[in-house]
N, C-alpha and C. Protein backbone atom coordinates (compact mmCIF):
# COMPACT_ATOMS: atom_id res chain seq x y z
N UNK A 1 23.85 3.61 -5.11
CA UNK A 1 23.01 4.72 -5.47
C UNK A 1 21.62 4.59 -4.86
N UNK A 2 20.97 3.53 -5.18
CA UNK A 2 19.72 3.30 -4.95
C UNK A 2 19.52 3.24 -3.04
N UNK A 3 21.08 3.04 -2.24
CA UNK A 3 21.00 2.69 -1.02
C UNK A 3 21.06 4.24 -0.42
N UNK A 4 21.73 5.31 -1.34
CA UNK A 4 21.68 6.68 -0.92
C UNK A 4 20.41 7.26 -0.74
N UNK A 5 19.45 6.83 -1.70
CA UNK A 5 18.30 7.69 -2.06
C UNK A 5 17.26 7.24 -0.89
N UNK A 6 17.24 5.77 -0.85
CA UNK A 6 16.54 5.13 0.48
C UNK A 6 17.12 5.41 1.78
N UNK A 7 18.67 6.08 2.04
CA UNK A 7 18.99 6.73 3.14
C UNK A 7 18.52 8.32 3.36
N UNK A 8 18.25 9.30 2.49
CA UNK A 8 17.84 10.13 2.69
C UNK A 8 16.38 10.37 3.14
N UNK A 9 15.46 9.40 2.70
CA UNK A 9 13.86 9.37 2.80
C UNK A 9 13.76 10.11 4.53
N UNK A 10 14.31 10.11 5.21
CA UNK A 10 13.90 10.05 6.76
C UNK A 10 15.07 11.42 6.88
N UNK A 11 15.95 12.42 5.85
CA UNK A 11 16.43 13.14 6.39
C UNK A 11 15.14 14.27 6.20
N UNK A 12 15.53 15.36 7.49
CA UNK A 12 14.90 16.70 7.27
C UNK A 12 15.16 17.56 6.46
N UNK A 13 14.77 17.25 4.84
CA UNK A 13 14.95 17.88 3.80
C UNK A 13 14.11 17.47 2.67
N UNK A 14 13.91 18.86 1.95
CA UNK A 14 12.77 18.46 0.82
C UNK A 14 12.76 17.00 -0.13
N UNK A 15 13.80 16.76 -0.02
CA UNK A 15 14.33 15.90 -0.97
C UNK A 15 13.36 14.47 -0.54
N UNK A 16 13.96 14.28 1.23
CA UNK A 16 13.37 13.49 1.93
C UNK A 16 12.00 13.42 1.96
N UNK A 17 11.43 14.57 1.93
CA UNK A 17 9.61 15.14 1.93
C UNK A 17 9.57 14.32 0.41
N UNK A 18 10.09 14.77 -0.01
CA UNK A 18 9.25 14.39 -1.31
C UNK A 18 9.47 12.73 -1.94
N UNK A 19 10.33 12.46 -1.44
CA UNK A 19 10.45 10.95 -1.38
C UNK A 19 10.04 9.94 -0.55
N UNK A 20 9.33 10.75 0.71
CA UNK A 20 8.29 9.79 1.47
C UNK A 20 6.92 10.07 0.75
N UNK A 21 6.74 11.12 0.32
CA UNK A 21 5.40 11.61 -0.20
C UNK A 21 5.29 10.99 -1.66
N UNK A 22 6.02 10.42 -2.19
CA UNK A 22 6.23 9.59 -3.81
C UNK A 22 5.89 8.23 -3.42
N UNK A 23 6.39 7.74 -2.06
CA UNK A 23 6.12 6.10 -1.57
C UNK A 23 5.76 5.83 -1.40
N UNK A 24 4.56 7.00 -1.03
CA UNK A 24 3.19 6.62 -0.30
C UNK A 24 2.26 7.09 -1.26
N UNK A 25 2.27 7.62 -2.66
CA UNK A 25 1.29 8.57 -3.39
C UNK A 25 0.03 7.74 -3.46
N UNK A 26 0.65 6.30 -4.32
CA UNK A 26 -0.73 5.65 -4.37
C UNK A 26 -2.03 5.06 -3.21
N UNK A 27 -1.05 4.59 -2.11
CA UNK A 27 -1.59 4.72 -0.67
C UNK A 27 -2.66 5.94 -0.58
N UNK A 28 -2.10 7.30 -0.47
CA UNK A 28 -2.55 8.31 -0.13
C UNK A 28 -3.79 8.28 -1.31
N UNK A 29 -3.52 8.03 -2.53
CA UNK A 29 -4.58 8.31 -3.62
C UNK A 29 -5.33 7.41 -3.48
N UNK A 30 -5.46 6.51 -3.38
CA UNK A 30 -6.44 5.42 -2.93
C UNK A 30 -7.36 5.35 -1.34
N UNK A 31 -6.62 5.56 -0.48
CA UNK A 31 -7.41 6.15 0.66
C UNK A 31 -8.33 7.28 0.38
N UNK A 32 -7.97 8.29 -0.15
CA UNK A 32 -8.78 9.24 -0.54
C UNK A 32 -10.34 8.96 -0.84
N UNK A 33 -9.80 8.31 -2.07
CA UNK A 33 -10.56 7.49 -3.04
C UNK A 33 -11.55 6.99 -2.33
N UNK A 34 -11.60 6.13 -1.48
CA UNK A 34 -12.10 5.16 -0.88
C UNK A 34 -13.01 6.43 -0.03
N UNK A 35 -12.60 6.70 0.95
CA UNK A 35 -13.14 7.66 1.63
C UNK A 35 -14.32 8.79 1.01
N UNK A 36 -14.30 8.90 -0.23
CA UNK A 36 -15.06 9.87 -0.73
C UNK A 36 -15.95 9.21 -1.68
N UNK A 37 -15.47 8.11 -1.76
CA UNK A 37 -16.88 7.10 -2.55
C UNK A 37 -16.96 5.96 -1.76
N UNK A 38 -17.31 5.96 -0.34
CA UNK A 38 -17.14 5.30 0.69
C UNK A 38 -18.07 3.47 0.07
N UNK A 39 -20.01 3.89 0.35
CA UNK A 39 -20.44 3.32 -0.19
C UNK A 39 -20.49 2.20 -1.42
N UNK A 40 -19.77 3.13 -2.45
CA UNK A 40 -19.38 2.37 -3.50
C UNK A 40 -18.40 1.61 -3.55
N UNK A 41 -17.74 1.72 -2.73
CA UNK A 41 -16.12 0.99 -2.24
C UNK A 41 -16.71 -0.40 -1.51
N UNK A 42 -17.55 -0.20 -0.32
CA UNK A 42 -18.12 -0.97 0.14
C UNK A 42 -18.68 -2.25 -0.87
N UNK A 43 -19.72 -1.77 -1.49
CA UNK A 43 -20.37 -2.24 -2.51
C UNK A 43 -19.31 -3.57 -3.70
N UNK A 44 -18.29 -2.76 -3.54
CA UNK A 44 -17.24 -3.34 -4.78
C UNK A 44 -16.47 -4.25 -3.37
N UNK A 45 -16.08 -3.99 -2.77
CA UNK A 45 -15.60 -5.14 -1.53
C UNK A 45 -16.54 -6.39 -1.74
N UNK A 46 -17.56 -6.20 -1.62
CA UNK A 46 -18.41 -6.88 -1.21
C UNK A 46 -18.53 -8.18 -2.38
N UNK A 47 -18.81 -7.25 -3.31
CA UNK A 47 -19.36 -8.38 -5.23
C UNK A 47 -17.58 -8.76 -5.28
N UNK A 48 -16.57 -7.90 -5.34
CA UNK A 48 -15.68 -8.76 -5.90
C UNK A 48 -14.54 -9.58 -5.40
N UNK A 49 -14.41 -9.07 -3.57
CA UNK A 49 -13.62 -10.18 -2.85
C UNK A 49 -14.57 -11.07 -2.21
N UNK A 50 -16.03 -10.83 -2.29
CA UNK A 50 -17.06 -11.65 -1.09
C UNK A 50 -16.36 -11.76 0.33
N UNK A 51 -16.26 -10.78 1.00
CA UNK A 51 -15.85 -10.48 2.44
C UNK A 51 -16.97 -10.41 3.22
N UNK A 52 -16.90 -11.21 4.27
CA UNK A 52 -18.53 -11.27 4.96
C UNK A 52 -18.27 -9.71 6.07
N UNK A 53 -17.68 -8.77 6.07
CA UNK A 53 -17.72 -7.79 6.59
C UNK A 53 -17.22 -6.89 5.69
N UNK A 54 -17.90 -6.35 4.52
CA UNK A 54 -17.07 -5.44 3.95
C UNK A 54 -17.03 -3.56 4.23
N UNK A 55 -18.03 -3.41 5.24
CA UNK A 55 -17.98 -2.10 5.47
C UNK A 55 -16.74 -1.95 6.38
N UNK A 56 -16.32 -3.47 7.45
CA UNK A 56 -15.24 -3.47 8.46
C UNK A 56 -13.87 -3.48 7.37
N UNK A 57 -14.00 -4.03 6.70
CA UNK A 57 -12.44 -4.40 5.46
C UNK A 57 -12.16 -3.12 5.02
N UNK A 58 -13.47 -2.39 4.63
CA UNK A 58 -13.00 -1.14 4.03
C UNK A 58 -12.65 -0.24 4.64
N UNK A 59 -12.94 0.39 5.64
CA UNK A 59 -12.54 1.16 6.95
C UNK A 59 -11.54 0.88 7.24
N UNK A 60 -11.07 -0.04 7.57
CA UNK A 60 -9.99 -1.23 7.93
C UNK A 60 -8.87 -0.59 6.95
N UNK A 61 -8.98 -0.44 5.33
CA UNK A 61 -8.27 -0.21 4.59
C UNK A 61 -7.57 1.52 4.26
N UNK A 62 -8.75 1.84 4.69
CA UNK A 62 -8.71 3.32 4.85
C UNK A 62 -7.96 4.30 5.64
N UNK A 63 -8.62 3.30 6.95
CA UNK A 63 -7.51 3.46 7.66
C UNK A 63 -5.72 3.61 7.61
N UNK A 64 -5.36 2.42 6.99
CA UNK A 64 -3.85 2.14 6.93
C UNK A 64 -3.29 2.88 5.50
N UNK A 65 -4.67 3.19 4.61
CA UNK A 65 -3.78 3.56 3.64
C UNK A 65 -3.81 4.97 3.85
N UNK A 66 -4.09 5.46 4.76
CA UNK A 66 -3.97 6.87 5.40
C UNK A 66 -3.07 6.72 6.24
N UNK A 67 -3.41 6.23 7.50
CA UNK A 67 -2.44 6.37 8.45
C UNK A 67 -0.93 5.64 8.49
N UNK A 68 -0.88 4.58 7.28
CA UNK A 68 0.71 4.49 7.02
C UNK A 68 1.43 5.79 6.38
N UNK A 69 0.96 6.07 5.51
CA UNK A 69 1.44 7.53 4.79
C UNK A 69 1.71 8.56 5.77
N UNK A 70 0.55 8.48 6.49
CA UNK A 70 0.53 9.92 7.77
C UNK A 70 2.22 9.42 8.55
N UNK A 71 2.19 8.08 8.95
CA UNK A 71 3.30 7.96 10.26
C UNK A 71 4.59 7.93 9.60
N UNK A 72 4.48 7.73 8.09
CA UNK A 72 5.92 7.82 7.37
C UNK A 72 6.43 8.94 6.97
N UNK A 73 5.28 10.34 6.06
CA UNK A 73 5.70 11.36 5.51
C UNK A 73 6.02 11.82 6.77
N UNK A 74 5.45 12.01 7.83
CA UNK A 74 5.82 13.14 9.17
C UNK A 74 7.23 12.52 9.87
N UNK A 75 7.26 10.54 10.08
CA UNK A 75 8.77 10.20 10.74
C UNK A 75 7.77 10.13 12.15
N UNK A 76 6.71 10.00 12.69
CA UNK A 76 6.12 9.65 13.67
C UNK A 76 5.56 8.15 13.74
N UNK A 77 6.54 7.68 14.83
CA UNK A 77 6.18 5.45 14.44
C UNK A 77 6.35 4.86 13.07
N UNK A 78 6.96 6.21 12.32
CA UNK A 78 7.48 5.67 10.61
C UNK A 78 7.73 4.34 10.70
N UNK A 79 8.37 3.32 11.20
CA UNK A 79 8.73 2.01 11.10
C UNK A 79 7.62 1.43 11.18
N UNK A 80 6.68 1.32 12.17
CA UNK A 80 5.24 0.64 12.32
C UNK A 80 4.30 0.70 11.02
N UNK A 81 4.42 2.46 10.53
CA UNK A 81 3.32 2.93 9.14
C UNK A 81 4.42 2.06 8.20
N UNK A 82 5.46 2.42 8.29
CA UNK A 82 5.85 1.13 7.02
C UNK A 82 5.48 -0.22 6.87
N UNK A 83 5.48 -0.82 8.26
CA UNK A 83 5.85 -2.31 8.18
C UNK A 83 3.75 -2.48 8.05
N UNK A 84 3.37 -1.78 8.29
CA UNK A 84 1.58 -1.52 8.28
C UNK A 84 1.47 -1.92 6.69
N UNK A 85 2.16 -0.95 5.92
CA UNK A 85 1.85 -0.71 4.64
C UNK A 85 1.99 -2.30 4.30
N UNK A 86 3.40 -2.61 4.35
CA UNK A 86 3.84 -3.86 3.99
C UNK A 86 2.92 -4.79 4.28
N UNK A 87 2.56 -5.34 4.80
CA UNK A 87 1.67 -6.37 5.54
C UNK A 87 0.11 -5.99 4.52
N UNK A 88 -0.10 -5.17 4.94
CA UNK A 88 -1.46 -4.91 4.03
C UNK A 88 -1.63 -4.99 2.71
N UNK A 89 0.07 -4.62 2.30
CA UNK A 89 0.16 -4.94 0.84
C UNK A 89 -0.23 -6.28 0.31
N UNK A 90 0.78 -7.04 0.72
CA UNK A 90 1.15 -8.37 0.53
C UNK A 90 -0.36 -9.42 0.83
N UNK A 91 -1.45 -9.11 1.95
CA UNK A 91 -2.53 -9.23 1.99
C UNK A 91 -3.02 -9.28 0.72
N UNK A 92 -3.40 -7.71 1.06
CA UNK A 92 -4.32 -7.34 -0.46
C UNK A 92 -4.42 -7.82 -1.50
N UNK A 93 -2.76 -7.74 -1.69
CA UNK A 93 -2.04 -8.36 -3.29
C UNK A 93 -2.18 -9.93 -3.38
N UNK A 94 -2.43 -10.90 -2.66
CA UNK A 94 -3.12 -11.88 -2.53
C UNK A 94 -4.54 -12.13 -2.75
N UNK A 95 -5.11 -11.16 -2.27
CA UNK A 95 -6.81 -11.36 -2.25
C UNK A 95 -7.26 -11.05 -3.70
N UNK A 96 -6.44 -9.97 -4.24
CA UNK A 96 -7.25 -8.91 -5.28
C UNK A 96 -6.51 -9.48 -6.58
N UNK A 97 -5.22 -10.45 -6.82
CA UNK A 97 -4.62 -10.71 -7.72
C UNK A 97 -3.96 -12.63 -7.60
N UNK A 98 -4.90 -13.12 -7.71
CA UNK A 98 -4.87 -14.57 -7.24
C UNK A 98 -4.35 -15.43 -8.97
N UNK A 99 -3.14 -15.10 -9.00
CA UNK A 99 -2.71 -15.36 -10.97
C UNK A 99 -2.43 -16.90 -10.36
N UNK A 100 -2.15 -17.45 -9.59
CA UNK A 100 -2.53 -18.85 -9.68
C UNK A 100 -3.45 -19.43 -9.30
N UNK A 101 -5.00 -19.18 -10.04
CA UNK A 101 -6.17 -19.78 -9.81
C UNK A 101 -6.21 -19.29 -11.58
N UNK A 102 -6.09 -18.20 -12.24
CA UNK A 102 -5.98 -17.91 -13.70
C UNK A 102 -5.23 -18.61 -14.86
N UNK A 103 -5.56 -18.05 -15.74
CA UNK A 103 -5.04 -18.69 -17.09
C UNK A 103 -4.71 -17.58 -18.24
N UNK A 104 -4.13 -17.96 -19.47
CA UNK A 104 -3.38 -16.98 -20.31
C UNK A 104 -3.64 -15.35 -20.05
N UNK A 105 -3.96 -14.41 -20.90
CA UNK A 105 -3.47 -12.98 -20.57
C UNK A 105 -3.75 -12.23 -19.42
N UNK A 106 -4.86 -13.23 -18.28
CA UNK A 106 -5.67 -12.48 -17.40
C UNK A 106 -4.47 -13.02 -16.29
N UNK A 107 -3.93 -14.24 -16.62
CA UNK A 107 -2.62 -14.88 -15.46
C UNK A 107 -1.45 -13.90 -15.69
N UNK A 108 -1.08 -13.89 -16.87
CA UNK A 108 0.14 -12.96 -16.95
C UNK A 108 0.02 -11.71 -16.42
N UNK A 109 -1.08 -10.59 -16.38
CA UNK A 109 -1.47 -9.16 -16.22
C UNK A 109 -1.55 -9.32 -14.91
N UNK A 110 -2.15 -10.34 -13.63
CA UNK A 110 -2.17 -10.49 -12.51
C UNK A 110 -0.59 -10.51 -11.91
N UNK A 111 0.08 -11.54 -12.39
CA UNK A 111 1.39 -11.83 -12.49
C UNK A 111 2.33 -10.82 -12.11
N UNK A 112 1.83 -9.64 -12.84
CA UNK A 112 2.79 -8.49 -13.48
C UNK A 112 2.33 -7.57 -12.13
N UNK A 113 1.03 -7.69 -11.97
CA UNK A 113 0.85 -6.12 -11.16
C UNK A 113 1.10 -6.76 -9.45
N UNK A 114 0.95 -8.17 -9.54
CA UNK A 114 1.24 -8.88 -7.93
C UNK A 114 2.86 -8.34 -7.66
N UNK A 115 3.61 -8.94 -9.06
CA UNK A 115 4.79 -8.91 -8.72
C UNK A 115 5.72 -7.06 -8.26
N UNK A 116 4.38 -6.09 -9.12
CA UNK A 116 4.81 -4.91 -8.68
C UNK A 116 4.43 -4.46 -6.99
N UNK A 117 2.86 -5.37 -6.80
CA UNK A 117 2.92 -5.14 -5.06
C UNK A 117 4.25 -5.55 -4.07
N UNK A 118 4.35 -6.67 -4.66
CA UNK A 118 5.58 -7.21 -3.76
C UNK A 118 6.75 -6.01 -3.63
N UNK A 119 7.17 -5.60 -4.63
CA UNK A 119 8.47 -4.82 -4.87
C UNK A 119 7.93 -3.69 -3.71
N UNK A 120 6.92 -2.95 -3.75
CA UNK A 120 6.47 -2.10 -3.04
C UNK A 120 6.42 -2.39 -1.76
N UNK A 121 6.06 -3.34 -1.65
CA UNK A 121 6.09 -3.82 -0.05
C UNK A 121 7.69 -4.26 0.54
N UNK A 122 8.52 -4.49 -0.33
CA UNK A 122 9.60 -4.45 -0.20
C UNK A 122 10.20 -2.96 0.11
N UNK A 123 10.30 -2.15 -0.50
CA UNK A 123 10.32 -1.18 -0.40
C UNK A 123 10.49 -0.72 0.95
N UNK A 124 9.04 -0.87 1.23
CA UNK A 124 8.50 -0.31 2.76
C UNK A 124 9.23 -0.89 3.96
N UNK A 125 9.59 -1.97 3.66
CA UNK A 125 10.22 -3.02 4.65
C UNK A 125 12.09 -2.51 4.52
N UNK A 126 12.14 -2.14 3.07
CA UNK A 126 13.71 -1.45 2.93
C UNK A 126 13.74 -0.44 4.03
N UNK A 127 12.83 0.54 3.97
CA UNK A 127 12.82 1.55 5.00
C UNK A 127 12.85 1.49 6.78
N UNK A 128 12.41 0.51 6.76
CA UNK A 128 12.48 0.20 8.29
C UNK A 128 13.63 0.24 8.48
N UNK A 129 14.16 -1.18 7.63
CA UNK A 129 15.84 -1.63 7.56
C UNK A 129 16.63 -0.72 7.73
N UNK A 130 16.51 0.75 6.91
CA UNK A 130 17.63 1.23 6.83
C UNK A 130 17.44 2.42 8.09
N UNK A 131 16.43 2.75 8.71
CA UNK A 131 16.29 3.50 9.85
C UNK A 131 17.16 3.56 10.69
């Protein structure tokens, strides 16, 4: 079942539209995001990963969490915007959720939302696969 639904993503049909556009929502909502409170994004790069370039990280981020979405919903270098996503995920989800440097409820809650990046980045990497 689950191998049907990940075979359709890439057909020319709504179904497909709307199931590349679901894979990428938070991507897309977060690029946004970023982009329209640019500064403040910056600002929060800066105090809470300490990145000695955070106006480059964030751009950087903006970038991919746009232009993976862009090359997947349309099927233009879709494999690249996936395997983009992936990679950046798995990054991120390292930098921003470090549950083994933590301890009780703040380790477990890291735990939980790392282990949902992974799945996602899996995901993305399913899609290549099944191209």
């Amino acid at each position: 079942m689950a191998i049907q639904v990940f075979a359709q993503l890439y057909e020319p049909s709504l179904v497909g539209c709307i199931l590349r556009l679901l894979l990428c929502s938070a991507y897309i909502w977060s690029g946004i995001t970023k982009l329209l409170e640019f500064e403040s994004t910056v600002a929060h790069f800066a105090s809470r990963f300490k990145l000695p370039a955070p106006r480059a990280a964030v751009t950087i981020t903006i970038i991919v969490q746009l232009g993976g979405p862009a090359m997947i919903t349309t099927g233009w270098m879709a494999p690249l915007g996936a395997i983009a996503l992936a990679v950046f995920t798995i990054a991120a989800t390292v930098v921003a959720y470090p549950f083994w440097t933590q301890k009780g409820v703040e380790r477990r809650r890291n735990i939980e939302t790392f282990l949902e990046h992974v799945g996602l980045a899996a995901a993305f990497l399913l899609v290549v696969w099944l191209q």
